[in-house]
PDB file of N, CA and C in Angstrom:
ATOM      1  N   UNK A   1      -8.045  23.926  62.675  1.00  0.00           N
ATOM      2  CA  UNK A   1      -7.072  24.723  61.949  1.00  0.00           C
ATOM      3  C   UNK A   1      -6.729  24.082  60.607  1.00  0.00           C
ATOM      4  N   UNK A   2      -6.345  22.622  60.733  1.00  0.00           N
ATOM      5  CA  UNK A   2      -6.222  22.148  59.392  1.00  0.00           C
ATOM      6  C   UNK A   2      -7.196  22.086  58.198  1.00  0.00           C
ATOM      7  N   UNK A   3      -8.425  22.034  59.020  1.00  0.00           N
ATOM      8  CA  UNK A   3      -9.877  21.800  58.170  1.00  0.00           C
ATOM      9  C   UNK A   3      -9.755  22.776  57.464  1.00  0.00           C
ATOM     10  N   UNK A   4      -9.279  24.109  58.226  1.00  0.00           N
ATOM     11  CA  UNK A   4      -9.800  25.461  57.882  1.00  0.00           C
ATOM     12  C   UNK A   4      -8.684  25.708  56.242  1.00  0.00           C
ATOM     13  N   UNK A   5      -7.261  25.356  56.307  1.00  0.00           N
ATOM     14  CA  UNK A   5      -6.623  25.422  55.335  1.00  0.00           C
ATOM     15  C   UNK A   5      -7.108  23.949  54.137  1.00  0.00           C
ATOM     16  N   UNK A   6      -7.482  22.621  54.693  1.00  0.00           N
ATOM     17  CA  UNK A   6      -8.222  22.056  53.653  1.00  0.00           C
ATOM     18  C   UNK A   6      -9.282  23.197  52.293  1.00  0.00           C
ATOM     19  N   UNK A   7     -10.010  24.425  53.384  1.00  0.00           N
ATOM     20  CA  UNK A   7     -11.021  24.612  53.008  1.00  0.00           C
ATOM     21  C   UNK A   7     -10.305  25.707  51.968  1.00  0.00           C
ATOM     22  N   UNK A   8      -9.822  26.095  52.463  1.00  0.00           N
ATOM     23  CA  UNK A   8      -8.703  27.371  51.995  1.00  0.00           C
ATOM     24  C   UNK A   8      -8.580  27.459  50.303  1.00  0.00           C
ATOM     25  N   UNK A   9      -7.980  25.788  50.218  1.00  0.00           N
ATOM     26  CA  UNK A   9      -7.344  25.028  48.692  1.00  0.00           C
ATOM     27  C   UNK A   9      -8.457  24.960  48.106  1.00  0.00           C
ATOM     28  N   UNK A  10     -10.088  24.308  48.601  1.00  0.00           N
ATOM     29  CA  UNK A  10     -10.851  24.278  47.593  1.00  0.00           C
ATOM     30  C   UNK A  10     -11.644  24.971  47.760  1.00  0.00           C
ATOM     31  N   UNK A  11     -11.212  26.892  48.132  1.00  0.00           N
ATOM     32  CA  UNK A  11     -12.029  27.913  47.717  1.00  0.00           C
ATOM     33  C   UNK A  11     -11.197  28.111  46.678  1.00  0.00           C
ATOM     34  N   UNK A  12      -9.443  28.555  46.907  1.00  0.00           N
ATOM     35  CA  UNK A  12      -8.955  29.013  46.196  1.00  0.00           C
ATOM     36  C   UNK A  12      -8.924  28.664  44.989  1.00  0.00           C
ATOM     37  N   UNK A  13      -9.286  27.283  44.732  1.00  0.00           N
ATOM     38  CA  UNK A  13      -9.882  26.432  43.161  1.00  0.00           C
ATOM     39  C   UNK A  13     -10.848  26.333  42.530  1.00  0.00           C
ATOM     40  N   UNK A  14     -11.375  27.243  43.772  1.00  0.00           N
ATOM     41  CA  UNK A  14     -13.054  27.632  43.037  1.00  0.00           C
ATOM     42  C   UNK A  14     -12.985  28.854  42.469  1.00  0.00           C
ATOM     43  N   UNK A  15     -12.331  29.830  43.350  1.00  0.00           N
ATOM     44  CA  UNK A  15     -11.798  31.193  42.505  1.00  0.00           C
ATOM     45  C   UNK A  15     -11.451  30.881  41.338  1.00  0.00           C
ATOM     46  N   UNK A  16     -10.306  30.179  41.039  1.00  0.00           N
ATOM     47  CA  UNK A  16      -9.207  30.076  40.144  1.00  0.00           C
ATOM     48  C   UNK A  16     -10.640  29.365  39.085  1.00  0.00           C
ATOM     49  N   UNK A  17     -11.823  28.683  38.852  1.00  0.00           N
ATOM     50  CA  UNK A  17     -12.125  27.987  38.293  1.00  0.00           C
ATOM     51  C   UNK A  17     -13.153  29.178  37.671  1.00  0.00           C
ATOM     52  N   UNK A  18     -14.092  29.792  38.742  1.00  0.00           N
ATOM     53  CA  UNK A  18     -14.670  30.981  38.199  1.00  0.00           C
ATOM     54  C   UNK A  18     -14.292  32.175  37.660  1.00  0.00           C
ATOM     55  N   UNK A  19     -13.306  32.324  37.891  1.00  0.00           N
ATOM     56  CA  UNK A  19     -12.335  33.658  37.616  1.00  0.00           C
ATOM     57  C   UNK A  19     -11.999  33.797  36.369  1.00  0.00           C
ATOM     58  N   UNK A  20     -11.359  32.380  36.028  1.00  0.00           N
ATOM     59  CA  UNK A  20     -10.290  32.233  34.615  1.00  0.00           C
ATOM     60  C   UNK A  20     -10.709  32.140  33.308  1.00  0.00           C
ATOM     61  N   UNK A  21     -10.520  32.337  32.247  1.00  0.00           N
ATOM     62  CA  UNK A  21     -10.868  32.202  30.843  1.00  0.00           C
ATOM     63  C   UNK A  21      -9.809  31.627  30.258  1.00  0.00           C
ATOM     64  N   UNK A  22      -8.882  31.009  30.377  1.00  0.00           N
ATOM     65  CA  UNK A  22      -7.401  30.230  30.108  1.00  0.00           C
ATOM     66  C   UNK A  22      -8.060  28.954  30.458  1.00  0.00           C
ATOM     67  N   UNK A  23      -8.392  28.121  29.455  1.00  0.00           N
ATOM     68  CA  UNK A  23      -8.683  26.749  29.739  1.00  0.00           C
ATOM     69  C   UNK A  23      -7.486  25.545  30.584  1.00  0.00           C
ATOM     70  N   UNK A  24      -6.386  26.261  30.021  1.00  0.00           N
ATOM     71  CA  UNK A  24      -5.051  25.338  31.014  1.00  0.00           C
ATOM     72  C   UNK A  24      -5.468  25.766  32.688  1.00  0.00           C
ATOM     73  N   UNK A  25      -5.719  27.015  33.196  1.00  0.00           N
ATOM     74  CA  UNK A  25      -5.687  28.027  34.416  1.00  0.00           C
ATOM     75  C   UNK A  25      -6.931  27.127  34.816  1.00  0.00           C
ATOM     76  N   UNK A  26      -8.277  26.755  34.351  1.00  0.00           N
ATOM     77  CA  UNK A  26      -9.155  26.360  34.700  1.00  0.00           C
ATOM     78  C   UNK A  26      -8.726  24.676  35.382  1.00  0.00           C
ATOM     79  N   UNK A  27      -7.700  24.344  34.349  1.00  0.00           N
ATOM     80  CA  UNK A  27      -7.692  22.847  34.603  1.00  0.00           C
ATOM     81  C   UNK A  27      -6.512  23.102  35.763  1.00  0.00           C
ATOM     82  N   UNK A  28      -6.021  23.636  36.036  1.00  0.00           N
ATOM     83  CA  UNK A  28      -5.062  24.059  37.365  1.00  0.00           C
ATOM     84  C   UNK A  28      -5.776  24.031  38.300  1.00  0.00           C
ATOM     85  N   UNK A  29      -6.733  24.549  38.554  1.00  0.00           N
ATOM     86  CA  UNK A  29      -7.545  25.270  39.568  1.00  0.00           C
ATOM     87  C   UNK A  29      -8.830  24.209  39.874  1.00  0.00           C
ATOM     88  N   UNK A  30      -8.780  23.181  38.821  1.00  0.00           N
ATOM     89  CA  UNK A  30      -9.859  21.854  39.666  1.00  0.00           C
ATOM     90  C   UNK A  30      -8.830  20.932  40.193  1.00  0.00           C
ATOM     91  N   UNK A  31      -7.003  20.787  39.553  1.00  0.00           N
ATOM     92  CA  UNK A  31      -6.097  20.178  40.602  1.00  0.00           C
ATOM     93  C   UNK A  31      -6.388  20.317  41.736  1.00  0.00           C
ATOM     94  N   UNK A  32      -6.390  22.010  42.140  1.00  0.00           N
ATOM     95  CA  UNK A  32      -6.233  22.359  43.574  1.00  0.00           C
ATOM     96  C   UNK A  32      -7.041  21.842  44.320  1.00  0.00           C
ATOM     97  N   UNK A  33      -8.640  21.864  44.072  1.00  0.00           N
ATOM     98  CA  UNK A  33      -9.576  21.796  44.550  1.00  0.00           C
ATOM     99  C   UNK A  33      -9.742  20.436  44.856  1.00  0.00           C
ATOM    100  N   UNK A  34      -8.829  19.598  43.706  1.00  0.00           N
ATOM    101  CA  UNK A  34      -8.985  18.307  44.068  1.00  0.00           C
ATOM    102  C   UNK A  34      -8.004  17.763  45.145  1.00  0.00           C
ATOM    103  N   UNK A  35      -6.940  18.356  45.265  1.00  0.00           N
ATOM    104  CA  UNK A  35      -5.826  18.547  46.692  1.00  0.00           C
ATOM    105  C   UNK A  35      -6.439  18.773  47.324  1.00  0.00           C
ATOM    106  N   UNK A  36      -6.974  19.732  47.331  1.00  0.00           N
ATOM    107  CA  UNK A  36      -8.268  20.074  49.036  1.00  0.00           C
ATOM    108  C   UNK A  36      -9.027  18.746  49.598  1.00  0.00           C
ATOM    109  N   UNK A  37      -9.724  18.713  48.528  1.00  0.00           N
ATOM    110  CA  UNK A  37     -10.872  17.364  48.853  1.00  0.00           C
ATOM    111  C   UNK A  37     -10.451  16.214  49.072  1.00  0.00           C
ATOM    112  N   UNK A  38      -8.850  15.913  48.502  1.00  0.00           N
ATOM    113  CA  UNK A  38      -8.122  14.719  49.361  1.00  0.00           C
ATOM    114  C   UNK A  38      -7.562  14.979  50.512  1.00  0.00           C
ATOM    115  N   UNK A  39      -6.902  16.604  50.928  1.00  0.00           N
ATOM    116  CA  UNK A  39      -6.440  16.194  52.460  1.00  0.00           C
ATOM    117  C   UNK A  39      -7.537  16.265  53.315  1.00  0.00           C
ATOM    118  N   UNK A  40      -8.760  16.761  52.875  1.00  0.00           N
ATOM    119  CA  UNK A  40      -9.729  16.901  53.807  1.00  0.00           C
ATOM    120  C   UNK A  40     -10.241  15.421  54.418  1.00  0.00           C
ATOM    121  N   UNK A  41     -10.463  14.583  52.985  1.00  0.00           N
ATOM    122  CA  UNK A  41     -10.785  13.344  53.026  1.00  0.00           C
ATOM    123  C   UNK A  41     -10.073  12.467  54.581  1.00  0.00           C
ATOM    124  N   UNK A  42      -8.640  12.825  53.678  1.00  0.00           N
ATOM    125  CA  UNK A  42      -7.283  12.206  54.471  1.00  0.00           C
ATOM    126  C   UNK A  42      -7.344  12.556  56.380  1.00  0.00           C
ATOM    127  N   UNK A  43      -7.913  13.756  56.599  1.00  0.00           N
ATOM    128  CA  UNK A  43      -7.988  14.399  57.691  1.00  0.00           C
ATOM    129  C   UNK A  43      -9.581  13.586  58.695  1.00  0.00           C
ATOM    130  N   UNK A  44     -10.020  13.373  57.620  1.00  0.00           N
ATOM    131  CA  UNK A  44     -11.613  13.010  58.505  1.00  0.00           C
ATOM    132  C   UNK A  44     -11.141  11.580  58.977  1.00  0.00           C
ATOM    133  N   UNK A  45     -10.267  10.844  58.452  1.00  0.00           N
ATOM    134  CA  UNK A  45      -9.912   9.529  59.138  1.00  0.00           C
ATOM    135  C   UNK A  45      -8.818   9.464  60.026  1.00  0.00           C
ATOM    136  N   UNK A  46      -8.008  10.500  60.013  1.00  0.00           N
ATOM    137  CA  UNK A  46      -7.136  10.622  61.113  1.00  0.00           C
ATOM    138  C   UNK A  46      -7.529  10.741  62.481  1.00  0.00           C
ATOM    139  N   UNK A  47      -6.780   9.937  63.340  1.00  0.00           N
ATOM    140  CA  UNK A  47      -6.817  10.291  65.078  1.00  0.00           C
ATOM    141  C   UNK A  47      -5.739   9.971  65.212  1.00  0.00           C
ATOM    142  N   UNK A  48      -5.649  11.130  66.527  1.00  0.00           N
ATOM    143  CA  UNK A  48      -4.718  11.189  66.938  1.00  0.00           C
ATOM    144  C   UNK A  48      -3.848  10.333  68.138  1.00  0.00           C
ATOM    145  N   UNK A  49      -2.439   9.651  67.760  1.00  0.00           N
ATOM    146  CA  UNK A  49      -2.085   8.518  68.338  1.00  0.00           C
ATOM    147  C   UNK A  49      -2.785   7.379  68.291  1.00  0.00           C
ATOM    148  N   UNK A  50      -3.261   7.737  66.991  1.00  0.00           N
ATOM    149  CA  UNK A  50      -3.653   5.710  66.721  1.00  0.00           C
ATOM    150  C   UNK A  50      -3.365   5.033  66.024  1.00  0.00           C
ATOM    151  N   UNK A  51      -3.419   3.635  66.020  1.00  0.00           N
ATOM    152  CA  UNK A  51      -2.300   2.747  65.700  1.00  0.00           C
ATOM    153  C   UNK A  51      -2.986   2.259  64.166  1.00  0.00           C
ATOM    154  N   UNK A  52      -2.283   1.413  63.368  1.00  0.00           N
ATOM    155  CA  UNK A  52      -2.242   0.885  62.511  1.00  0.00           C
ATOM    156  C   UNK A  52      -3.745  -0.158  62.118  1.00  0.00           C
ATOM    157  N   UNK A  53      -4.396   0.074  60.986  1.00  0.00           N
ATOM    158  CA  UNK A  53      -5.543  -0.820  61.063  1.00  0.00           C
ATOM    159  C   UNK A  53      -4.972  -2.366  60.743  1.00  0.00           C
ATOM    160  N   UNK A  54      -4.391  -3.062  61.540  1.00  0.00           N
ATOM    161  CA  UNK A  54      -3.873  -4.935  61.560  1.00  0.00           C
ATOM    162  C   UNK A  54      -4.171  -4.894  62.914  1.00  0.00           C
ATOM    163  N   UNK A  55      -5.447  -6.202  62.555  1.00  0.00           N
ATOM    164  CA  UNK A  55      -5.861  -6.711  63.759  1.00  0.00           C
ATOM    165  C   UNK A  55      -4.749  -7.514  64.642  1.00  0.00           C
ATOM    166  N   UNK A  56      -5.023  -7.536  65.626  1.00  0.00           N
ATOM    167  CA  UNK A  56      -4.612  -7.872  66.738  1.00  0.00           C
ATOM    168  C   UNK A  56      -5.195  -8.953  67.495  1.00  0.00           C
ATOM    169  N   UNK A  57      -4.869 -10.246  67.718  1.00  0.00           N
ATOM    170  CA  UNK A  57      -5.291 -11.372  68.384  1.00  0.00           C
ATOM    171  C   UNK A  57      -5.303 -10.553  69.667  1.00  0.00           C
ATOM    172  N   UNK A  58      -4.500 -10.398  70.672  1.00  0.00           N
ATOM    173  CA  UNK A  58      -4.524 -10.352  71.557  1.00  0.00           C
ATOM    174  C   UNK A  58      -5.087  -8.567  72.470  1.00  0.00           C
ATOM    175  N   UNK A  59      -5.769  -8.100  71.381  1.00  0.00           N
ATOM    176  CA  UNK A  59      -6.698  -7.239  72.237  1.00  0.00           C
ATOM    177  C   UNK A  59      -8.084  -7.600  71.462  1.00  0.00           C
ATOM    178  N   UNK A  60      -9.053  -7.165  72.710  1.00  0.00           N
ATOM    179  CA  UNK A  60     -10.562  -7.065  71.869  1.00  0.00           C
ATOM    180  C   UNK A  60     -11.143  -6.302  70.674  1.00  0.00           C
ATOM    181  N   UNK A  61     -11.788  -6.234  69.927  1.00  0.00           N
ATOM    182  CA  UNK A  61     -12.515  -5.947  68.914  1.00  0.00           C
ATOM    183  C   UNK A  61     -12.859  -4.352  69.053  1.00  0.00           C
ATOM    184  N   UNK A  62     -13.465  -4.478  70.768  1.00  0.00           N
ATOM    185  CA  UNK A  62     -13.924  -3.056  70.623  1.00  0.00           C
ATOM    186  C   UNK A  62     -12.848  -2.332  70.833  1.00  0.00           C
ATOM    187  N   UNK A  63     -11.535  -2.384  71.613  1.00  0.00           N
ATOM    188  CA  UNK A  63     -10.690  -1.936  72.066  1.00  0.00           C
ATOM    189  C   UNK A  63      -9.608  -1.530  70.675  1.00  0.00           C
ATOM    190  N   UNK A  64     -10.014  -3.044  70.037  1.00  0.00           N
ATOM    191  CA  UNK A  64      -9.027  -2.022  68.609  1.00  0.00           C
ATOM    192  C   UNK A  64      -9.944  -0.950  67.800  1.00  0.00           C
ATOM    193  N   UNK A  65     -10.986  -0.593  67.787  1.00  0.00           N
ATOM    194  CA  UNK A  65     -11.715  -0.248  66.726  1.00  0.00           C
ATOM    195  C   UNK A  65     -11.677   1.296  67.524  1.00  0.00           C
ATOM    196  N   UNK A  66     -11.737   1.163  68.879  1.00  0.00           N
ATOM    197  CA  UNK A  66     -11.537   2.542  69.307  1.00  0.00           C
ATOM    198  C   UNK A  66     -10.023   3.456  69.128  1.00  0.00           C
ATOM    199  N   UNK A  67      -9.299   2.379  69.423  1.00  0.00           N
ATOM    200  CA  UNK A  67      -7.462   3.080  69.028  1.00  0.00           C
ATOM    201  C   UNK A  67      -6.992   2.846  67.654  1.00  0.00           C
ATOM    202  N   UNK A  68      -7.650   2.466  67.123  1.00  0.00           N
ATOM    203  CA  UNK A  68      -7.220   2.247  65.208  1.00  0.00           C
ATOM    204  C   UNK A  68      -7.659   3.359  64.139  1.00  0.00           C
ATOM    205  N   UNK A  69      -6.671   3.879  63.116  1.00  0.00           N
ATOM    206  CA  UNK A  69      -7.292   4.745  62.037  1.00  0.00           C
ATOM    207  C   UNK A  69      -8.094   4.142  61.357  1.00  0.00           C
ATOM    208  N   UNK A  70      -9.193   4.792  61.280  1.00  0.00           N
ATOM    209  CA  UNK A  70      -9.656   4.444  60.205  1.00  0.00           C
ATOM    210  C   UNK A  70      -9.407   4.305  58.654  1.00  0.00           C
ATOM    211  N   UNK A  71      -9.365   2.993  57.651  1.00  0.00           N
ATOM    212  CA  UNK A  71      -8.170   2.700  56.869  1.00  0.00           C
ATOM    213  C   UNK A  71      -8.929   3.341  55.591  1.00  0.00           C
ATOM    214  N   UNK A  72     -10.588   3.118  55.907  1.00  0.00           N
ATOM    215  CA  UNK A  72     -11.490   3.994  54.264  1.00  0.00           C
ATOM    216  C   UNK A  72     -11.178   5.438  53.251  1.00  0.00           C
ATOM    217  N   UNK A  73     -11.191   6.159  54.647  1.00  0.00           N
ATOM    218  CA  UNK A  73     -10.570   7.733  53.882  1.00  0.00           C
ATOM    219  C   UNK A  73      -9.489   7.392  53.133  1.00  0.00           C
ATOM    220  N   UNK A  74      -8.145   6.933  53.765  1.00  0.00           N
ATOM    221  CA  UNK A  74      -7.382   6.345  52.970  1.00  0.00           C
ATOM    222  C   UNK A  74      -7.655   5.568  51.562  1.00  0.00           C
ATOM    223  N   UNK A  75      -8.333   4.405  51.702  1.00  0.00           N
ATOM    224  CA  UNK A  75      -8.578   4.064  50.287  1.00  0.00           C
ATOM    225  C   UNK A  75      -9.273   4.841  49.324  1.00  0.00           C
ATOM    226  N   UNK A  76     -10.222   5.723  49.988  1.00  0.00           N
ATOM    227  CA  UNK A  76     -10.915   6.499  48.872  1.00  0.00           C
ATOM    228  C   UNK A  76     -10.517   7.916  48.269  1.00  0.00           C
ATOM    229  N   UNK A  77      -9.044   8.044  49.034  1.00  0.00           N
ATOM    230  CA  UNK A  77      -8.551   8.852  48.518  1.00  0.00           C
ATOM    231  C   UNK A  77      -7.184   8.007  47.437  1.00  0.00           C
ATOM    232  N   UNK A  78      -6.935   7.326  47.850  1.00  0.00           N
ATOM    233  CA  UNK A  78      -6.284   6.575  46.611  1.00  0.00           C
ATOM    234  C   UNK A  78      -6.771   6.278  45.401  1.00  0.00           C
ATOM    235  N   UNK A  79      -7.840   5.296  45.383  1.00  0.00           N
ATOM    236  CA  UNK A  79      -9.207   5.807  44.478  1.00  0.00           C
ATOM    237  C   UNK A  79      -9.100   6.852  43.430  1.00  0.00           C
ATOM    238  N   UNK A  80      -9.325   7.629  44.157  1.00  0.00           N
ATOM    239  CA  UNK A  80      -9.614   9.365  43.936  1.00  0.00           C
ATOM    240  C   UNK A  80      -8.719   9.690  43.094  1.00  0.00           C
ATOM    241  N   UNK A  81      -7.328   9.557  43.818  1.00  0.00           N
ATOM    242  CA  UNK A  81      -6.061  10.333  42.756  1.00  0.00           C
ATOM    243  C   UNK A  81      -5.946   9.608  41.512  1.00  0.00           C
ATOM    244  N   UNK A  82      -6.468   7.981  41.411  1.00  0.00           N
ATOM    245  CA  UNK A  82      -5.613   7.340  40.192  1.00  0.00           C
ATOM    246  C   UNK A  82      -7.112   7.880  39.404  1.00  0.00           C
ATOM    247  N   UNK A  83      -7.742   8.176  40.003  1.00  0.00           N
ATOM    248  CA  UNK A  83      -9.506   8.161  38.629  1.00  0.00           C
ATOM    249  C   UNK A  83      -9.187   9.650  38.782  1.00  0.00           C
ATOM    250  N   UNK A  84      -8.792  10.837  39.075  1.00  0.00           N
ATOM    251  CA  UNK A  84      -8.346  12.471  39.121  1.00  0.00           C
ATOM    252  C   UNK A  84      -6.970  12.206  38.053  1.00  0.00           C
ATOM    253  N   UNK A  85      -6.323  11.379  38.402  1.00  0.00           N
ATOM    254  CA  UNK A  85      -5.510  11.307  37.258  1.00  0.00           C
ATOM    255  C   UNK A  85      -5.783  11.232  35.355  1.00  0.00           C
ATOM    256  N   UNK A  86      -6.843  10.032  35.801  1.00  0.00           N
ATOM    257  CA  UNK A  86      -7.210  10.094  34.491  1.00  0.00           C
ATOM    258  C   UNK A  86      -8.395  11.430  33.921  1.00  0.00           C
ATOM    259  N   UNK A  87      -8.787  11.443  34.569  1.00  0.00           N
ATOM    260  CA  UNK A  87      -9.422  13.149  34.489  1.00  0.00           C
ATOM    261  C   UNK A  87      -8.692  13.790  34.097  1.00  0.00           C
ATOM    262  N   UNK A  88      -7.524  14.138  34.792  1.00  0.00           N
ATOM    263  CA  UNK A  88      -6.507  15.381  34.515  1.00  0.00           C
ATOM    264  C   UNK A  88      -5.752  15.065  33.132  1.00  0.00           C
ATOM    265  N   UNK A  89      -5.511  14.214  32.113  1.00  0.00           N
ATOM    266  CA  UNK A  89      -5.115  12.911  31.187  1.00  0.00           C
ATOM    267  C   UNK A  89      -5.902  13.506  30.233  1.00  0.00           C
ATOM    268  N   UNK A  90      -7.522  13.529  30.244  1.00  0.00           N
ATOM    269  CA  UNK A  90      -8.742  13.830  29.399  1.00  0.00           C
ATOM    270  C   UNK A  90      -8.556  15.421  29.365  1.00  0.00           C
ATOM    271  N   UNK A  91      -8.589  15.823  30.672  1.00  0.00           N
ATOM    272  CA  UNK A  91      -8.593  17.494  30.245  1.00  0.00           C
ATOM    273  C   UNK A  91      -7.390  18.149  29.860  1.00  0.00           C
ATOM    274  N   UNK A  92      -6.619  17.753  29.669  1.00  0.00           N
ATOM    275  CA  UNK A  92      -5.153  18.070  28.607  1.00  0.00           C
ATOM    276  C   UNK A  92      -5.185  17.884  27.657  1.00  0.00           C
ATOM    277  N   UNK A  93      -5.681  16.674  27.236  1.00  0.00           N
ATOM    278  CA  UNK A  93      -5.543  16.549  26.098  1.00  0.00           C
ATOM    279  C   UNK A  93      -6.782  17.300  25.048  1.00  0.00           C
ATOM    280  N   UNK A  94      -8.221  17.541  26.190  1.00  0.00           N
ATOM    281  CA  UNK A  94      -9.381  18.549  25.314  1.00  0.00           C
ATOM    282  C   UNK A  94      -8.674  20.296  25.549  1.00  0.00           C
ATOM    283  N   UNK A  95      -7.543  20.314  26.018  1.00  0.00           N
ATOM    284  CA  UNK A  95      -7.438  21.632  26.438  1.00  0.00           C
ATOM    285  C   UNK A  95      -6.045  21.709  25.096  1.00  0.00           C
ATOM    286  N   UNK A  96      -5.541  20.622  24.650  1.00  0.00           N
ATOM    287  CA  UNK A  96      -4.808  20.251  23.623  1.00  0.00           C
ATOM    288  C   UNK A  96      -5.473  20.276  22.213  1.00  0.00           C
ATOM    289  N   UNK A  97      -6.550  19.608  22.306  1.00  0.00           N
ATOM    290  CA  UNK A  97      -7.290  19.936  20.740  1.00  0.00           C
ATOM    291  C   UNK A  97      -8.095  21.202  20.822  1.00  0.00           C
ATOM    292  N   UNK A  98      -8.640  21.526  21.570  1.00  0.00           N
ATOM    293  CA  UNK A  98      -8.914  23.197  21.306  1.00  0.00           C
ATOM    294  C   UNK A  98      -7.535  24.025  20.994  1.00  0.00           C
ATOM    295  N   UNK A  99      -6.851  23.759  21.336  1.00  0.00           N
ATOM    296  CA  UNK A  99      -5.513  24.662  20.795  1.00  0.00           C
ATOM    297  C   UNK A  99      -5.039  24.406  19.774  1.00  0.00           C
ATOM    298  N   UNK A 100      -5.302  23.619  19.298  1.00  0.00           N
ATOM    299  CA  UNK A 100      -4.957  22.651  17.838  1.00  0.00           C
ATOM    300  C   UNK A 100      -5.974  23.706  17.229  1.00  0.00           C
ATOM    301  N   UNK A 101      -7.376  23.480  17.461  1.00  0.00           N
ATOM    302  CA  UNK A 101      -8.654  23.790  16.451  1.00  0.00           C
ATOM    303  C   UNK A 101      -8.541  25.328  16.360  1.00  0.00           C
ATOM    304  N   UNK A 102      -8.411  26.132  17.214  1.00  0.00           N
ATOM    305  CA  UNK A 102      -8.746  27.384  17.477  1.00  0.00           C
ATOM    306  C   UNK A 102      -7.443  28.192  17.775  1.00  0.00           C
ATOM    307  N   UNK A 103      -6.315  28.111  18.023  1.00  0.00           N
ATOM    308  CA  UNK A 103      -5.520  28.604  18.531  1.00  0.00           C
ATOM    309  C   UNK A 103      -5.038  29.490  19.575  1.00  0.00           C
ATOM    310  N   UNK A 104      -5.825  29.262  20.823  1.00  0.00           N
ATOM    311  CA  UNK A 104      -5.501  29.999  21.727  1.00  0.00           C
ATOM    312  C   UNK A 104      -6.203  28.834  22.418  1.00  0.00           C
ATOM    313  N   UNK A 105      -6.402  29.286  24.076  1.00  0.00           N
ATOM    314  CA  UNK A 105      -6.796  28.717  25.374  1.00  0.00           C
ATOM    315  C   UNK A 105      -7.567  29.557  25.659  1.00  0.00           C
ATOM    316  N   UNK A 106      -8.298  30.896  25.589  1.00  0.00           N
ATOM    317  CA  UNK A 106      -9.118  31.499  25.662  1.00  0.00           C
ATOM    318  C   UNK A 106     -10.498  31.324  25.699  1.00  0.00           C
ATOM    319  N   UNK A 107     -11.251  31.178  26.572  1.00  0.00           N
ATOM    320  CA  UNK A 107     -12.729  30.627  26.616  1.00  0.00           C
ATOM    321  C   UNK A 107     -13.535  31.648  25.554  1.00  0.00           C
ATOM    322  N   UNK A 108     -13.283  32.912  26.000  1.00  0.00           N
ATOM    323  CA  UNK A 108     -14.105  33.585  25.398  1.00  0.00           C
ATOM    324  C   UNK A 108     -13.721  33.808  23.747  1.00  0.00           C
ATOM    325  N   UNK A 109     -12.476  33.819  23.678  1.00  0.00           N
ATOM    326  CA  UNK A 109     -12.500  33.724  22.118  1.00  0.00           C
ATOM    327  C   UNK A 109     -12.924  32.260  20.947  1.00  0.00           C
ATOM    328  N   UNK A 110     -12.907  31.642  22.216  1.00  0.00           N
ATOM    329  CA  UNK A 110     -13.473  30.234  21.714  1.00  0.00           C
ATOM    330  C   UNK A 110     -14.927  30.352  21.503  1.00  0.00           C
ATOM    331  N   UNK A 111     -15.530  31.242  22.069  1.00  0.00           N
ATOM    332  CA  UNK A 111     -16.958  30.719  21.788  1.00  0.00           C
ATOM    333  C   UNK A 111     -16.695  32.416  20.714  1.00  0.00           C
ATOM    334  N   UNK A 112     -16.358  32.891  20.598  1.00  0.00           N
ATOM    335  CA  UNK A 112     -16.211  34.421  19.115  1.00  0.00           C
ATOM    336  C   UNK A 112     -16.542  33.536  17.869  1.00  0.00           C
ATOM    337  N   UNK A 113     -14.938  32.409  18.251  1.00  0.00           N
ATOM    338  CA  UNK A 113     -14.678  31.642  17.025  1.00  0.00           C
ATOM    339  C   UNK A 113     -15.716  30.693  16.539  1.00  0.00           C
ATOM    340  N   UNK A 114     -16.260  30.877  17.401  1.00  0.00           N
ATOM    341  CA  UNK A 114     -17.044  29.159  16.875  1.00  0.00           C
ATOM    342  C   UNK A 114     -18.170  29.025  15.625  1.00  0.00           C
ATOM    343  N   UNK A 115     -18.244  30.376  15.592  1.00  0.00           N
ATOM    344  CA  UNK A 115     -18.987  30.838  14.313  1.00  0.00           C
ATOM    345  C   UNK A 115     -20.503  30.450  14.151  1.00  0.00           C
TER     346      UNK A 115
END
């Protein structure tokens, strides 16, 4: 069920990405997609009722590795948001000088204008 709404966010950002001619609307709509692809991430390392990845002296190896989250999804979705951040940083500010150069956010009048 959750997968299914993961999947939900990065159709609906695929719509929003194919759909739009508003260069701001476009850069909205790879946010989403990028929300998707982190809770999905976030979701593939989850189990349920398991404990904290800090080892434990006093159980075995295999015994923690079976009841422990896995801690990777996690990091690589941390990862993810601070390098999506700077992405999102770059495409403001190119979605900023096209509005400067051309005056609108309009894809298609952007390529009219371009002469």
């Amino acid at each position: 069920m959750i997968f299914s709404l993961c999947l939900l966010l990065i159709l609906i950002g695929l719509y929003g990405v194919v759909v739009s001619r508003q260069t701001l609307k476009i850069v909205i709509s790879l946010l989403i997609m990028n929300h998707g692809v982190h809770l999905l991430l976030l979701l593939i390392g989850y189990r349920e009722a398991g404990n904290p990845p800090i080892v434990d002296p006093a159980i075995s190896i295999a015994e923690f590795a079976a009841s422990s989250v896995d801690p990777l999804p996690q990091a690589l979705v941390l990862t993810a948001i601070v390098i999506g951040l700077g992405v999102l940083a770059l495409m403001v500010a190119f979605c900023v000088r096209l509005y400067e150069r051309y005056g609108t956010f309009d894809v298609t009048e952007i390529r009219r204008l371009r002469g």
